[in-house]
Protein backbone atom coordinates (compact mmCIF):
# COMPACT_ATOMS: atom_id res chain seq x y z
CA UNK A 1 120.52 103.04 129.32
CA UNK A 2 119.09 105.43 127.13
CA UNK A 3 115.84 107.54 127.75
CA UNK A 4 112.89 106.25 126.51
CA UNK A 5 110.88 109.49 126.27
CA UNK A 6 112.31 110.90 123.18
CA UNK A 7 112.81 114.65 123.24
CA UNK A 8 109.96 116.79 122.33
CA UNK A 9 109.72 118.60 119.00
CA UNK A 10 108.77 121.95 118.01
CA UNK A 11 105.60 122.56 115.08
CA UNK A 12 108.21 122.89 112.34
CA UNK A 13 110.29 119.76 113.65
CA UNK A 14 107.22 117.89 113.26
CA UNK A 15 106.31 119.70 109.85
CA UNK A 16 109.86 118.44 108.72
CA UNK A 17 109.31 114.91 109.88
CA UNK A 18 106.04 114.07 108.79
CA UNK A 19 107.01 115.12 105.07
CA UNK A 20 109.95 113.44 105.34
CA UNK A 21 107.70 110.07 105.86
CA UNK A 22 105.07 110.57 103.49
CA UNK A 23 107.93 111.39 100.85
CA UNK A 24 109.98 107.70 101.10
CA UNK A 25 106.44 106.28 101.59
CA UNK A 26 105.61 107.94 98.07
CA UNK A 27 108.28 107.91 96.27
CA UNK A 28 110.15 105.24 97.80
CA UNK A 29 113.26 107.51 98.48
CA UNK A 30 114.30 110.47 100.82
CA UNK A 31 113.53 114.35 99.82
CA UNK A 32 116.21 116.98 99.37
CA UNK A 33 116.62 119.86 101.18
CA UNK A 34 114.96 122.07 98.18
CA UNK A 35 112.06 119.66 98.18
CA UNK A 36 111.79 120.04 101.93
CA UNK A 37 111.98 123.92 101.67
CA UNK A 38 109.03 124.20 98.66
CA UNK A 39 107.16 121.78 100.97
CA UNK A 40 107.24 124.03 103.37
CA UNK A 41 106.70 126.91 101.64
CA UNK A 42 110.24 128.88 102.88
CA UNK A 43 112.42 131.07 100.81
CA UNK A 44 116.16 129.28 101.80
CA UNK A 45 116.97 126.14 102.20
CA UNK A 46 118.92 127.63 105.83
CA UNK A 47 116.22 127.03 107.51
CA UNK A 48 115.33 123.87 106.33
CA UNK A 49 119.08 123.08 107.01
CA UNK A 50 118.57 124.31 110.98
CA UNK A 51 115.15 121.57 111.43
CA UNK A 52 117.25 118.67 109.80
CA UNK A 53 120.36 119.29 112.22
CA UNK A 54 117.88 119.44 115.37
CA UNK A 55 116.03 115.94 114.26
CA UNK A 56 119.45 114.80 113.89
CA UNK A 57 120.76 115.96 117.77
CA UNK A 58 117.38 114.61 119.14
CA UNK A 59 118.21 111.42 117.61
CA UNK A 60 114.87 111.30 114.85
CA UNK A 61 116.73 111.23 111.49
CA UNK A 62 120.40 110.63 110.08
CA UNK A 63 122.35 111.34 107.31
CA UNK A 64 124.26 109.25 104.82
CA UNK A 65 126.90 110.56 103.59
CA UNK A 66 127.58 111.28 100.04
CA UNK A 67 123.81 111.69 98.60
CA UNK A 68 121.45 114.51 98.63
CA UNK A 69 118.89 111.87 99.35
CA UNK A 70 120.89 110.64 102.50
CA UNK A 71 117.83 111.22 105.37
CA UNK A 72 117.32 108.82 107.30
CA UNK A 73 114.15 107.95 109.44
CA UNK A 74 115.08 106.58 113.00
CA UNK A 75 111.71 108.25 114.82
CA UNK A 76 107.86 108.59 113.87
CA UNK A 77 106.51 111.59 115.02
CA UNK A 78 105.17 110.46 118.65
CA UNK A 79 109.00 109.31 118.64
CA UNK A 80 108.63 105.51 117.77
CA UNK A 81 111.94 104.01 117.36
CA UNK A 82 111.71 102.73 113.78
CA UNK A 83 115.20 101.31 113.59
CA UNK A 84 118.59 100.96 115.46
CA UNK A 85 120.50 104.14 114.69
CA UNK A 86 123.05 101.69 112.99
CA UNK A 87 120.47 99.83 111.10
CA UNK A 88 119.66 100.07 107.03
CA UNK A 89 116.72 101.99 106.32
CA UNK A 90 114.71 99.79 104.31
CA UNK A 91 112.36 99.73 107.23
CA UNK A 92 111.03 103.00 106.31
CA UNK A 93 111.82 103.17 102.61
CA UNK A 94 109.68 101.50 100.39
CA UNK A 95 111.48 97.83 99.30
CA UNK A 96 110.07 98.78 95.44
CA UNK A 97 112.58 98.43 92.26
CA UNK A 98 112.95 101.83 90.72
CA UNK A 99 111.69 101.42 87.94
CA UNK A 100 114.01 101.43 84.57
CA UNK A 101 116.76 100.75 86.92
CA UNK A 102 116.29 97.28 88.32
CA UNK A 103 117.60 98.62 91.46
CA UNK A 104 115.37 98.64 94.69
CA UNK A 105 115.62 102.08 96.86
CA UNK A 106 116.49 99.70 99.91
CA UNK A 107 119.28 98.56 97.97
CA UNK A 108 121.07 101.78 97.61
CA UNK A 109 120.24 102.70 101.16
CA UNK A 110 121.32 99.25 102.09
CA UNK A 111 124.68 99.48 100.28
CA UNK A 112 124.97 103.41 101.96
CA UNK A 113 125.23 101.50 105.56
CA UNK A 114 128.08 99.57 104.21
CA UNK A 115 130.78 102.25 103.18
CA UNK A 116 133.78 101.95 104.33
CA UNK A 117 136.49 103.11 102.24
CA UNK A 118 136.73 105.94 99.84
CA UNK A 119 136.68 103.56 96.79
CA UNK A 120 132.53 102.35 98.56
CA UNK A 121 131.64 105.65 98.81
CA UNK A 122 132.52 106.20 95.03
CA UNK A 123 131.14 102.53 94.13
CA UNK A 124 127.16 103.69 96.54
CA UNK A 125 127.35 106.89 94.65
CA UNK A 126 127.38 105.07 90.84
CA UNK A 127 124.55 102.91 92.35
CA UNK A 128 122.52 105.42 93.95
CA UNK A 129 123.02 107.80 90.49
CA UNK A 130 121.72 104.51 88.67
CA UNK A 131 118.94 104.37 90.63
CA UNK A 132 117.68 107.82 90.86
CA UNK A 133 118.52 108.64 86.72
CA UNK A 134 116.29 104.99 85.92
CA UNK A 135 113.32 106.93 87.93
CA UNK A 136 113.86 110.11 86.57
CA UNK A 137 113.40 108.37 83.25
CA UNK A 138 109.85 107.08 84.52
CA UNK A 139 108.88 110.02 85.14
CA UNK A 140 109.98 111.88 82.16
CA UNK A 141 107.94 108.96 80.39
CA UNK A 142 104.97 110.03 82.65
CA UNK A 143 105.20 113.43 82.34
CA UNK A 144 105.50 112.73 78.35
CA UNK A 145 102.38 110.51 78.34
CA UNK A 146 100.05 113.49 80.19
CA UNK A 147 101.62 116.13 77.99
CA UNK A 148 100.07 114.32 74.99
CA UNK A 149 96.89 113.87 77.11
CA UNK A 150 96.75 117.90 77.58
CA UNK A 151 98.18 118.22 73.66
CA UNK A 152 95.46 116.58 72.38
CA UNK A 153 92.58 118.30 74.73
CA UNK A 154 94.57 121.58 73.62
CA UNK A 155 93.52 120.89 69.82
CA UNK A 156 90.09 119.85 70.55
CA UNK A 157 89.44 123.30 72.66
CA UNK A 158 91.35 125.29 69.73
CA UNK A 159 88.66 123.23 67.44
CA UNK A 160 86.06 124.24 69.25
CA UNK A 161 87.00 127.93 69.45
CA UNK A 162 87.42 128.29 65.95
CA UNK A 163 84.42 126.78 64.83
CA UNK A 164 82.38 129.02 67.21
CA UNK A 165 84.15 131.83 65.92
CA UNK A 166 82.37 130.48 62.53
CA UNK A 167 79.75 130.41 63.89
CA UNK A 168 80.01 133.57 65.33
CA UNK A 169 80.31 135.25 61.84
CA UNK A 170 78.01 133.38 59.76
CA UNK A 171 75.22 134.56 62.10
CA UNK A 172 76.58 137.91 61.95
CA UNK A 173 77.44 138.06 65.57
């Protein structure tokens, strides 16, 4: 029978975890390693690399193999079991559809759990690739739609400037 007092974890452990949550709750999908490493602020991703491997001993995440998004949630923070370690992940993972993709991230995850041959691993990576280009196409459409925002606030202030700078001369200033 295992022990139901999970082990404890140190500042950073907690650091690690906690983003890793509010990241899949967000954006419906698991962080990198890079993304966990500007979250926190550190120079190399070696470090980041040392957390994940001691929430994976103590049993609070796992990795799927064959996607940088493979981190999966098993603990909360006080060490809530959130799912069987052999369970699929939608638990934690937002059930939305990505959007352009018609895929939902539980999907992927779903289909991750499932690999069993070399052919599936191919076959999750096509899907998960799917998924992640349809919502990097949302937000290239997002980040197009407030870069036309700031474009056009750019040609008002440039407006403005110049006809101050009229102003500026006609007054003899």
């Amino acid at each position: 029978m295992p022990d139901p007092r999970p082990p404890k974890l140190t500042r950073r452990q907690i650091d690690v975890l906690t983003f890793v949550l509010r990241f899949i709750e967000d954006e419906g999908f698991p962080p990198t390693i890079r993304e966990i490493m500007n979250h926190l602020g550190v120079s190399s991703t070696n470090g980041v690399h040392h957390h994940v491997k001691a929430l994976i001993e103590k049993r609070y995440l796992r990795r799927a193999m064959g996607t940088s998004r493979g981190l999966l949630v098993l603990r909360d923070v006080e060490g809530t079991t959130l799912r069987a370690e052999g369970a699929a992940s939608h638990e934690v993972c937002n059930d939305r559809p990505v959007e352009g993709a018609g895929i939902r991230t539980a999907d992927v995850l779903l289909e991750l759990a499932s690999v069993r041959t070399e052919r599936d691993v191919l076959a999750v990576q096509v899907y998960a690739l799917t998924a992640e280009k349809g919502a990097l196409e949302s937000r290239i459409e997002a980040m197009d739609a407030e870069l036309g925002v700031y474009a056009e606030r750019l040609v008002e202030e440039q407006t403005l400037v110049q006809e101050l700078r009229a102003l500026l001369d006609a007054t003899g200033g």
